[in-house]
Protein backbone atom coordinates (compact mmCIF):
# COMPACT_ATOMS: atom_id res chain seq x y z
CA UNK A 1 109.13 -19.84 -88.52
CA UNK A 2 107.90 -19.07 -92.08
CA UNK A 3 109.92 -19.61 -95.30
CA UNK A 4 109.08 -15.04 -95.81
CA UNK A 5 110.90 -14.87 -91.98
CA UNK A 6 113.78 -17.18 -92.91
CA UNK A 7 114.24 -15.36 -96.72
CA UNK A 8 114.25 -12.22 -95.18
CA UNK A 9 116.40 -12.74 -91.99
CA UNK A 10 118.94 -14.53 -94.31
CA UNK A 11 119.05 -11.88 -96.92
CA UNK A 12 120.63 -9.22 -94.05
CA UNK A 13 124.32 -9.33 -95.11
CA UNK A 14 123.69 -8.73 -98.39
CA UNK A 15 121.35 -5.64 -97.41
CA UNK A 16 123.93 -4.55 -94.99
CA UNK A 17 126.59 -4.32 -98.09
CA UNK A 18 124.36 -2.46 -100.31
CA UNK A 19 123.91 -0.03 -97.73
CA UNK A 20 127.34 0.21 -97.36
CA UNK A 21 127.80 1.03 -100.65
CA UNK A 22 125.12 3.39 -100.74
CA UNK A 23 127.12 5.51 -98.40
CA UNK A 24 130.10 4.99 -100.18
CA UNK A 25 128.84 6.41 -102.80
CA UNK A 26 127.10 9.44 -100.96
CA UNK A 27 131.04 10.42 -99.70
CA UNK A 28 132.17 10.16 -103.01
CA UNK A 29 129.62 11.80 -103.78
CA UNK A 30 130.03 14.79 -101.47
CA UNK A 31 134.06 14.78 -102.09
CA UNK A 32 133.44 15.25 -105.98
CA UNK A 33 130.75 18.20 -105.71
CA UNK A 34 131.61 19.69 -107.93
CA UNK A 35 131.72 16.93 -111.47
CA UNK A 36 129.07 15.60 -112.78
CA UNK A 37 128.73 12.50 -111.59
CA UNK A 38 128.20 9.71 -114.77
CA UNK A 39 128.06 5.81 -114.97
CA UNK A 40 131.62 5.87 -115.85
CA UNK A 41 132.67 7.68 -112.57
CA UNK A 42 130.49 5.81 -110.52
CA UNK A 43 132.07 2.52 -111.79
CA UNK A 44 135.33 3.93 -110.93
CA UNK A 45 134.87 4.83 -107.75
CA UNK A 46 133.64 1.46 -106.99
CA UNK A 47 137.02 0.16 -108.23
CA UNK A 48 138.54 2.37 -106.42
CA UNK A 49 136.86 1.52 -102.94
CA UNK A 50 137.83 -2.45 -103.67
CA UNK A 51 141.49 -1.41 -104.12
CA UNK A 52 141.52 0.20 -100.19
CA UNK A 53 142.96 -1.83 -97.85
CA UNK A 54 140.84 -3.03 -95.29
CA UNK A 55 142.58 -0.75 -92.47
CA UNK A 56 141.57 2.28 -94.89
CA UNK A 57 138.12 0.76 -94.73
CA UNK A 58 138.08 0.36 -91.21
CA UNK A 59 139.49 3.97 -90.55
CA UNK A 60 136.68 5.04 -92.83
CA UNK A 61 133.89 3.52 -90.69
CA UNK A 62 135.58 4.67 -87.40
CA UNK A 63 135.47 8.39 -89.05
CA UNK A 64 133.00 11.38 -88.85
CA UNK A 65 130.50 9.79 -90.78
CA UNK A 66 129.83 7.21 -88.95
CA UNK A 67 129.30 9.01 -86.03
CA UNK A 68 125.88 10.32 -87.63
CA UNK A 69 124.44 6.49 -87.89
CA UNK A 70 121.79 4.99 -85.86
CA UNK A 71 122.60 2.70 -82.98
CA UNK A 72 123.07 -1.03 -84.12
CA UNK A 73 120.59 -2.28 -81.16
CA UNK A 74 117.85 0.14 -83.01
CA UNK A 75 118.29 -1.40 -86.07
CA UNK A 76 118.06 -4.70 -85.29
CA UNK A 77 114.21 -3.92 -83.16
CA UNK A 78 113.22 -2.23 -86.25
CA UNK A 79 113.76 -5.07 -88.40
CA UNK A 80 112.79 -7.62 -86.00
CA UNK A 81 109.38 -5.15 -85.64
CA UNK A 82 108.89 -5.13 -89.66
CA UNK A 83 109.56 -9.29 -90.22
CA UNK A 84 106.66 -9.61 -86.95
CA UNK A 85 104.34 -7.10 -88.77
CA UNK A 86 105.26 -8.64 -92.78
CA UNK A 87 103.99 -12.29 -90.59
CA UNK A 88 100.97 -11.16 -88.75
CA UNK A 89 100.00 -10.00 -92.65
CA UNK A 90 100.52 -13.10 -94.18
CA UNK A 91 98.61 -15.18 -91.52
CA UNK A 92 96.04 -12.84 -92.19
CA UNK A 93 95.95 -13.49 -95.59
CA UNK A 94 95.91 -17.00 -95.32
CA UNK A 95 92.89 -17.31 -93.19
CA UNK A 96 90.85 -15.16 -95.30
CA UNK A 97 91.76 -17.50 -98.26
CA UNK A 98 91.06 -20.04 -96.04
CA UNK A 99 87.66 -19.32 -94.72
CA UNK A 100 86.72 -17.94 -98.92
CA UNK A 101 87.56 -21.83 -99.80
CA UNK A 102 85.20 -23.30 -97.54
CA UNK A 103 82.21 -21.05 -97.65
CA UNK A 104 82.75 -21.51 -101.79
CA UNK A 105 82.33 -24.70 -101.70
CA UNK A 106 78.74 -24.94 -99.98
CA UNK A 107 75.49 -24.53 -101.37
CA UNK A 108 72.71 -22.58 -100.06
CA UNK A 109 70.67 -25.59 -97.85
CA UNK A 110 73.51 -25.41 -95.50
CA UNK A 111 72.37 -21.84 -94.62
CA UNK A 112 68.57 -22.93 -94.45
CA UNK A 113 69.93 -26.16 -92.31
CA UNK A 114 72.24 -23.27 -90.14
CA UNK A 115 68.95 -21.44 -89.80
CA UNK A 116 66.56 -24.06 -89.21
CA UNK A 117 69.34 -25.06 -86.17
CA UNK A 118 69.09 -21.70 -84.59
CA UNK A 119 65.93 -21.39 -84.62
CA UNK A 120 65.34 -25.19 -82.37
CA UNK A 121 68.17 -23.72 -80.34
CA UNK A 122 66.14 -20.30 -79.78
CA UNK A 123 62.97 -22.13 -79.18
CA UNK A 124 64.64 -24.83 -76.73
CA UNK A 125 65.97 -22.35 -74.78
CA UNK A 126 63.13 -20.47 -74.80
CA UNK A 127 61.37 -23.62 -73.84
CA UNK A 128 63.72 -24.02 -71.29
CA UNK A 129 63.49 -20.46 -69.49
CA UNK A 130 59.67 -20.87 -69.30
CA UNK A 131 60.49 -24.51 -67.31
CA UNK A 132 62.63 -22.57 -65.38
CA UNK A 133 60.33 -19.88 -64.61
CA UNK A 134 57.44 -22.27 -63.64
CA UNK A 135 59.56 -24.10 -61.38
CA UNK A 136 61.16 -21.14 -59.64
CA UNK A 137 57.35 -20.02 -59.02
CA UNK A 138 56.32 -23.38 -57.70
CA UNK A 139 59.23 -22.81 -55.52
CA UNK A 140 58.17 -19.44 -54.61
CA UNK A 141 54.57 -20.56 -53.89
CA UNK A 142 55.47 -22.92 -51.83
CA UNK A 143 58.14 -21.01 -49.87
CA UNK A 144 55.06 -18.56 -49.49
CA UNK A 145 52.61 -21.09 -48.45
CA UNK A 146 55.57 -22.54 -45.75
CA UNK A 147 55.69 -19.03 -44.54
CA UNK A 148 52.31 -18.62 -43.81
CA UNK A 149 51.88 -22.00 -41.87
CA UNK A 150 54.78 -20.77 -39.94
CA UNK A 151 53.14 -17.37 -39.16
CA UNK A 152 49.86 -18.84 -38.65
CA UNK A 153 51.30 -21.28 -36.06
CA UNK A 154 53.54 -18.49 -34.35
CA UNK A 155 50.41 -16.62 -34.46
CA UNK A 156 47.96 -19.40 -32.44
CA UNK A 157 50.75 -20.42 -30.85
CA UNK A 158 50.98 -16.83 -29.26
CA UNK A 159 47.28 -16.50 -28.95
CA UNK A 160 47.24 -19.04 -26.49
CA UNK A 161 49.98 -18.09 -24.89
CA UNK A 162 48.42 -14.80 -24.13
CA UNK A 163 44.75 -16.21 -23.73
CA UNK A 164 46.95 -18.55 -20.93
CA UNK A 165 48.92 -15.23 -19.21
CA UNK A 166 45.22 -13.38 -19.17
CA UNK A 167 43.42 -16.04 -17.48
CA UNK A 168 46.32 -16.49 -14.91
CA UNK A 169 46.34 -12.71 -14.99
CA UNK A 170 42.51 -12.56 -14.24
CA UNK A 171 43.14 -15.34 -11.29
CA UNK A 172 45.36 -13.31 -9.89
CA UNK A 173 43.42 -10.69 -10.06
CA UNK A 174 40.79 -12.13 -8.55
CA UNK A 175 42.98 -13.60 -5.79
CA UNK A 176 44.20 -10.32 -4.72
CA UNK A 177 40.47 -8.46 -4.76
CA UNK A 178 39.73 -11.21 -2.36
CA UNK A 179 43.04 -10.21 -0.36
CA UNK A 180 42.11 -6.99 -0.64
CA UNK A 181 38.76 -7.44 1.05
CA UNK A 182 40.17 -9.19 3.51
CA UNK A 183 42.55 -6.87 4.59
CA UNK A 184 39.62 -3.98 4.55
CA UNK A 185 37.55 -6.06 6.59
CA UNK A 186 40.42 -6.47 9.11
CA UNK A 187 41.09 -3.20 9.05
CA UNK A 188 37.36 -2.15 9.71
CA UNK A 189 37.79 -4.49 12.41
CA UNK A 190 40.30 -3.51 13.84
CA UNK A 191 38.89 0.07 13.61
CA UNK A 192 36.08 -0.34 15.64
CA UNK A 193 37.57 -2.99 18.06
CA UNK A 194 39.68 -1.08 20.93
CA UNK A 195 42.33 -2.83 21.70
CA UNK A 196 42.77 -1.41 25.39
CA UNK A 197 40.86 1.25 26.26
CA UNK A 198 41.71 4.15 28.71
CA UNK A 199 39.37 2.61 31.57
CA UNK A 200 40.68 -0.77 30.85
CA UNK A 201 44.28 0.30 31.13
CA UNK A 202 43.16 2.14 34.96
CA UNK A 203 41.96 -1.05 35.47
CA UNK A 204 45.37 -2.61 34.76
CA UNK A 205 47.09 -0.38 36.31
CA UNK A 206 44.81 -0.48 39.73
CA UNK A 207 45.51 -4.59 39.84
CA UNK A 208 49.51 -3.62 39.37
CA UNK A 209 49.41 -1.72 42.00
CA UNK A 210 47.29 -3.82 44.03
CA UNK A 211 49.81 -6.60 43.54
CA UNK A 212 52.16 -4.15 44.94
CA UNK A 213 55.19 -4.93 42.42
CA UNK A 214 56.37 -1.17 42.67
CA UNK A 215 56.57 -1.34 46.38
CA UNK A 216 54.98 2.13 46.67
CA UNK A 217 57.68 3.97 44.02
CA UNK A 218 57.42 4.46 40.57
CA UNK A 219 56.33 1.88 37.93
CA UNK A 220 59.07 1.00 35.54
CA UNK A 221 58.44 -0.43 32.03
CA UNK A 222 59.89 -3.68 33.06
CA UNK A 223 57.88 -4.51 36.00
CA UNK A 224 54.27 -3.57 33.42
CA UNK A 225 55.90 -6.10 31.21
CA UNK A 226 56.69 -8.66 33.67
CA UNK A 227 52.76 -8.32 35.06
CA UNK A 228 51.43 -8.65 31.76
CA UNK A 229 53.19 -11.93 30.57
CA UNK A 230 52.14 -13.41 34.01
CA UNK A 231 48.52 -12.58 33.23
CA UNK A 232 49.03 -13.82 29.58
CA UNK A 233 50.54 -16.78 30.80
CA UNK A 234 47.67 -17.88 33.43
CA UNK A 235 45.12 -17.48 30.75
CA UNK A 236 46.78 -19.28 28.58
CA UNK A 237 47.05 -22.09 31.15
CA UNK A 238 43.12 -21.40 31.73
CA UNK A 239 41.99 -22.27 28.71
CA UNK A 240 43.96 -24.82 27.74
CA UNK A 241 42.17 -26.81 29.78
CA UNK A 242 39.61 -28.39 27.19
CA UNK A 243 40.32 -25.28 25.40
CA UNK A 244 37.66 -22.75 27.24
CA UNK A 245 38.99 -22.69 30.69
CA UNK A 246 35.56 -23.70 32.01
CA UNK A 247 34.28 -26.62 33.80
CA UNK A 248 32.21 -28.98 32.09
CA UNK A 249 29.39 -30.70 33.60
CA UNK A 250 28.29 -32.74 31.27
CA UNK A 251 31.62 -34.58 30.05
CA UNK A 252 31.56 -38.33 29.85
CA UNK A 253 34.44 -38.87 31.80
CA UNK A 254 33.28 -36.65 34.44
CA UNK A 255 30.14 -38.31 34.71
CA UNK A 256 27.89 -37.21 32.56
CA UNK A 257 25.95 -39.18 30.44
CA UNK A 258 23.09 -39.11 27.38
CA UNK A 259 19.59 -40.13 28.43
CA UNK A 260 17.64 -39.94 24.93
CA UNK A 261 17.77 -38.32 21.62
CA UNK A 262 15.52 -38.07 18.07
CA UNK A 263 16.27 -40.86 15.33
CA UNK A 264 19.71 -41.10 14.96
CA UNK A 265 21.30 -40.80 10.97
CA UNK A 266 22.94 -43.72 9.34
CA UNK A 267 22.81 -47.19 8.08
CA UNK A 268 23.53 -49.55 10.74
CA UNK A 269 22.67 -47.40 13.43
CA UNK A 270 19.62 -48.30 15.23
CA UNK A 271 21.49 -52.11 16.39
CA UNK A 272 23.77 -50.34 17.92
CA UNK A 273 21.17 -48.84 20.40
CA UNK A 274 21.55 -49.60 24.12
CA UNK A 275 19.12 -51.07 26.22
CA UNK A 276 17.38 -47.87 27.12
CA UNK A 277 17.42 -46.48 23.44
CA UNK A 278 20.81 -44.66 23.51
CA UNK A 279 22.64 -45.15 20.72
CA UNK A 280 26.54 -46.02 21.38
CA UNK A 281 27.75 -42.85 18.89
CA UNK A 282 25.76 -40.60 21.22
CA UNK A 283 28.54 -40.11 23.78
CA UNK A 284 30.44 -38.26 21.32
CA UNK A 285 28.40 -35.55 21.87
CA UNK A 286 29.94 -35.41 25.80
CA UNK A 287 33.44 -36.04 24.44
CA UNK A 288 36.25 -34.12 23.75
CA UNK A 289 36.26 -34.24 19.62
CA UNK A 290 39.71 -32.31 19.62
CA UNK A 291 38.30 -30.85 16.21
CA UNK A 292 38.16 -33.69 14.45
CA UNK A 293 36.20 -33.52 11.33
CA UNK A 294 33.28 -36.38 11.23
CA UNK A 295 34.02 -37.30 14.70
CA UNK A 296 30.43 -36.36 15.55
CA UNK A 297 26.65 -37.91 16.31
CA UNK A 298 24.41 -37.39 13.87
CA UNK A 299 20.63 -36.84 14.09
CA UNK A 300 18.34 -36.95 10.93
CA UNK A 301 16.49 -34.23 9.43
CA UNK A 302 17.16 -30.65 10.33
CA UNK A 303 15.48 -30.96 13.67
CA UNK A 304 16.03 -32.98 16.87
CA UNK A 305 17.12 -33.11 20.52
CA UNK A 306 19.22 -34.64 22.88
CA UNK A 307 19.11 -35.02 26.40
CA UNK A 308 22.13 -35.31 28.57
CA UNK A 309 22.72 -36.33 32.88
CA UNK A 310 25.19 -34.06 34.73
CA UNK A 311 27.37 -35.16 36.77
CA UNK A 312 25.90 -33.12 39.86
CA UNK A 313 23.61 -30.49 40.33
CA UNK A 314 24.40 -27.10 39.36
CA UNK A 315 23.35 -23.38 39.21
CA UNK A 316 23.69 -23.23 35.10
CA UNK A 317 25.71 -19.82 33.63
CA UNK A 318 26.38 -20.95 29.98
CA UNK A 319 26.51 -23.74 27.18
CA UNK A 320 29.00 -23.86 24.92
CA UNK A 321 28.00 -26.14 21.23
CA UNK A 322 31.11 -26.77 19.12
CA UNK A 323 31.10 -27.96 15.53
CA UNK A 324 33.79 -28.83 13.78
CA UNK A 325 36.25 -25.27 12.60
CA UNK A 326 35.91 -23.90 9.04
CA UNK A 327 39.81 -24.33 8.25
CA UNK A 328 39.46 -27.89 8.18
CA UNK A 329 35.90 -28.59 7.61
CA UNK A 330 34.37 -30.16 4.34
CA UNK A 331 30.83 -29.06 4.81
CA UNK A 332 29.40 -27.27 7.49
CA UNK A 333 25.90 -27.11 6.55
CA UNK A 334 25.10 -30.32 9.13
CA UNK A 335 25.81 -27.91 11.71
CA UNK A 336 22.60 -26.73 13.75
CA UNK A 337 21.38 -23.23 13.46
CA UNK A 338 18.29 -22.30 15.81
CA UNK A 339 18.55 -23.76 19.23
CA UNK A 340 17.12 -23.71 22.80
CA UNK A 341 18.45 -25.38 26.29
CA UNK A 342 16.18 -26.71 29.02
CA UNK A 343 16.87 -27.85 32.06
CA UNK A 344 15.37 -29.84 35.22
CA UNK A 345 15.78 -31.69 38.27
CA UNK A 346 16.29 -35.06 38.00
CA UNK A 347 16.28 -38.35 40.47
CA UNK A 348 19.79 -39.33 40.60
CA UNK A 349 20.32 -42.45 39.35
CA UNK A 350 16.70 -42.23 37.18
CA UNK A 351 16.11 -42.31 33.33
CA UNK A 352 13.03 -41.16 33.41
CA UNK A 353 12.35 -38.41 31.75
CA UNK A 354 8.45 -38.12 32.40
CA UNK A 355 9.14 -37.55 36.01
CA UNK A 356 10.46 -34.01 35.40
CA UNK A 357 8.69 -32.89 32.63
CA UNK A 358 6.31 -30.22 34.82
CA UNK A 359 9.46 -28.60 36.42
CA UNK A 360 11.81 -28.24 32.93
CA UNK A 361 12.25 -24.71 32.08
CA UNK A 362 13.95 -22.88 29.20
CA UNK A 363 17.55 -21.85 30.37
CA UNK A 364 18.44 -20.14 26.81
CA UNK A 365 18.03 -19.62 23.30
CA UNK A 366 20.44 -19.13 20.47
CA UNK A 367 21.57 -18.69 17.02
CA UNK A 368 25.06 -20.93 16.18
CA UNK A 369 26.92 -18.39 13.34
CA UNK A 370 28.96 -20.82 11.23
CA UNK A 371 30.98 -16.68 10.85
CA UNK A 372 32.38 -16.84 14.32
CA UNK A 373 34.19 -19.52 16.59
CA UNK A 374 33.79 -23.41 16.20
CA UNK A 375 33.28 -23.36 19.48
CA UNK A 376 30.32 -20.92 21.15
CA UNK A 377 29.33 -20.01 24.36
CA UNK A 378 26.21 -18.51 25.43
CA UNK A 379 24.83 -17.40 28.99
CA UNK A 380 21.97 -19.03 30.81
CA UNK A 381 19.23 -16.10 31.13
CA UNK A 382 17.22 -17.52 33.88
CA UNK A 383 20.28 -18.86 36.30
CA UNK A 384 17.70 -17.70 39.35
CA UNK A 385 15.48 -20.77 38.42
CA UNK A 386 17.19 -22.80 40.24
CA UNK A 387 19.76 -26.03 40.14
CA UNK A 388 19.58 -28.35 37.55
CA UNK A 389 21.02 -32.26 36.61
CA UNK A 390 19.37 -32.48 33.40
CA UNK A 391 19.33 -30.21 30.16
CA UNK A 392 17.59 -31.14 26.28
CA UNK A 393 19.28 -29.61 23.54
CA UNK A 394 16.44 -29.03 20.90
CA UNK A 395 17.46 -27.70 17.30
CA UNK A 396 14.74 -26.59 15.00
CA UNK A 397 17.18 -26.04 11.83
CA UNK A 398 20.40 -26.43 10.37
CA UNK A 399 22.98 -24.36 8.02
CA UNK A 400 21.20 -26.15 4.89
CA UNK A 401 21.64 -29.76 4.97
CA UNK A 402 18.21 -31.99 4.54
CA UNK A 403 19.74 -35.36 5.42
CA UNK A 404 20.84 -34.53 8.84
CA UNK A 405 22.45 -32.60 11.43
CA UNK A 406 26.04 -33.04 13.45
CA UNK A 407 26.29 -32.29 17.39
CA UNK A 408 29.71 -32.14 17.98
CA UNK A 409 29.92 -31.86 21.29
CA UNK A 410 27.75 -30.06 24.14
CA UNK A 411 28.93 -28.40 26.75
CA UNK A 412 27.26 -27.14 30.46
CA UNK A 413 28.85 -24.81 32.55
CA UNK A 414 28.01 -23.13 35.80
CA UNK A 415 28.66 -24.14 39.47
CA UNK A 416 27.50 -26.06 42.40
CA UNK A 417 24.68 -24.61 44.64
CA UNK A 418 27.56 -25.08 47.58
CA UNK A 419 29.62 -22.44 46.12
CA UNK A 420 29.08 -19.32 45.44
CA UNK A 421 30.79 -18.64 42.47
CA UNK A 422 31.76 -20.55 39.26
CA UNK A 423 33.93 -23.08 39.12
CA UNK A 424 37.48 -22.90 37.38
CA UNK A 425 39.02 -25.68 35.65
């Protein structure tokens, strides 16, 4: 606390009195209204006042006037609030004489120095916000140049995403056209193939009753179905014997055997010949190949013939070639294309060919379709000629290939001139 706060606060008693007396005065004042107060009075009535007794005193202070006074709390915040404002004055004061003593005493470079500071400051700062600004642009740059790699990968990276999706798209696509023709072709197919016809059905129905399952009453579901499965069933057992249900004459195992054919195909080939010529691969041809592909004899060029021994004499009715099936085949263009059968009587037990020559005749002539069956069967036109044991297979062309041409296996139906009708397997 200041020595002002300390005078002041300690000076209160002395205050207090004089105001004391003050009001002293203004009751003597008001008792003697009517004189004129003078110096003399005034002095009296201060000697007067000392002579009271303090109980006087104290009954004066506890009388009417005092009840006019202001409260002793609100005198002591207005003094308190006067000393605060008197200090906050003189500290005011003081600084100003404070600051006036130190500017006085400075001479006028100081100010240029001052200036020459603020202006480095200014310019480092300024300085500074253009380093700033550069660098936050290089940032920006290359945020902008990251952004763009990004997009441009996202971008290529979708482009062959979707360049992937159309081409399996267009597969697809394709696949299913392909399906689609398909199924129109079977359908066309199946359009204009009947399926049972109203004759053929009479027919049926003739050979049910013929078998006399109804017994002469009327023909259940059940018993057609029954009759139908046992028809399925025997030609089902028909032809799976070797697969056509027709007996084969010239099979190896049966008898049959090969008498000549053209220039076989192959390295190695020719010392594999037998004695008569034959080569050892040729009795494939009379062999069950069981759809093997490559099990097969092959001939060079795209022309050629083979001739084969039956097992007995026969009245001819069909041949049946077989190449190899297009589900499982690698190439098919060794298969033969134009073809004609002859056929003569032969010595049995002879390999010569010459001896027969004036009596061969052509039995049939044919087109294999590599479209159809791997295995086709084709009737003997001129089956009034005559019994035959011998038949030449001569091919003029092939599906393509130049090299050479695969006989899978021939096949010679018909029956023996003993019986009258074909045999069944």
């Amino acid at each position: 606390m200041s020595a002002s706060t300390v005078s002041i606060t300690a000076n209160q008693g002395p205050t207090t009195r004089r105001r004391a007396v003050g009001s002293d005065l203004a009751n003597a004042a008001g008792e003697n209204s009517d004189a004129k107060l003078t110096a003399g009075d005034t002095a009296a009535a201060i000697l007067r006042d000392a002579r009271k007794t303090p109980s006087q005193n104290q009954a004066k202070k506890s009388g009417p006037s005092r009840k006019s006074s202001k409260p002793v709390w609100l005198t002591v915040v207005s003094i308190l609030t006067k000393n605060l404002a008197l200090l906050l004055v003189v500290l005011g004061f003081v600084q100003m004489v404070r600051l006036v003593m130190l500017n006085s005493g400075r001479n006028v470079d100081v100010f240029s120095v001052i200036s020459g500071d603020f202006d480095g400051k200014f310019f480092e700062v300024e300085k500074f916000v253009k380093t700033t600004m550069k660098a936050m642009q290089v940032q920006v740059n290359a945020i902008d140049r990251k952004l763009e790699d990004g997009m441009s990968s996202v971008r290529k990276e979708f482009d062959e995403k979707m360049g992937k999706k159309g081409d399996e798209m267009d597969l697809k696509l394709k696949a299913f056209d392909v399906r689609s023709d398909v199924f129109e072709k079977f359908m066309d197919e199946f359009r204009t193939k009947d399926l049972l016809s109203k004759e053929e059905f009479g027919e049926f129905f003739e050979e049910f009753k013929k078998a006399g399952r109804n017994g002469g009453s009327d023909v259940s579901l059940d018993e057609i179905r029954d009759f139908a499965r046992e028809i399925v069933e025997k030609e089902i057992e028909r032809h799976a014997a070797d697969g056509l249900g027709m007996v084969d004459y010239a099979l190896a195992s049966g008898g049959g055997m090969v008498l000549s054919h053209s220039e076989p195909y192959g390295v190695g080939v020719n010392w594999l010949m037998n004695w008569n010529g034959v080569s050892a691969e040729a009795e494939k041809i009379i062999r069950p190949s069981f759809g093997e592909p490559g099990q097969c004899f092959p001939l060079k060029g795209a022309s050629g013939f083979i001739e084969i021994r039956l097992r007995t004499a026969i009245i001819p009715d069909a041949v049946t070639l077989e190449h190899v099936a297009k589900s499982v085949a690698y190439d098919r263009s060794s298969a033969p294309k134009h073809c004609r059968v002859s056929g003569w009587m032969q010595k049995q037990g002879s390999t010569d060919t010459e001896v027969g020559t004036r009596k061969m005749f052509v039995l049939t002539e044919f087109t294999y379709d590599l479209e159809k069956s791997n295995a086709q069967t084709f009737q003997v036109e001129s089956a009034a000629s005559g019994p035959v044991d011998a038949i030449r297979l001569d091919f003029t062309s092939n599906h393509g290939s130049a090299l050479y041409t695969c006989i899978y296996r021939l096949r010679v139906h018909g029956h023996e001139p003993r019986s009258s009708t074909p045999m069944q397997s």
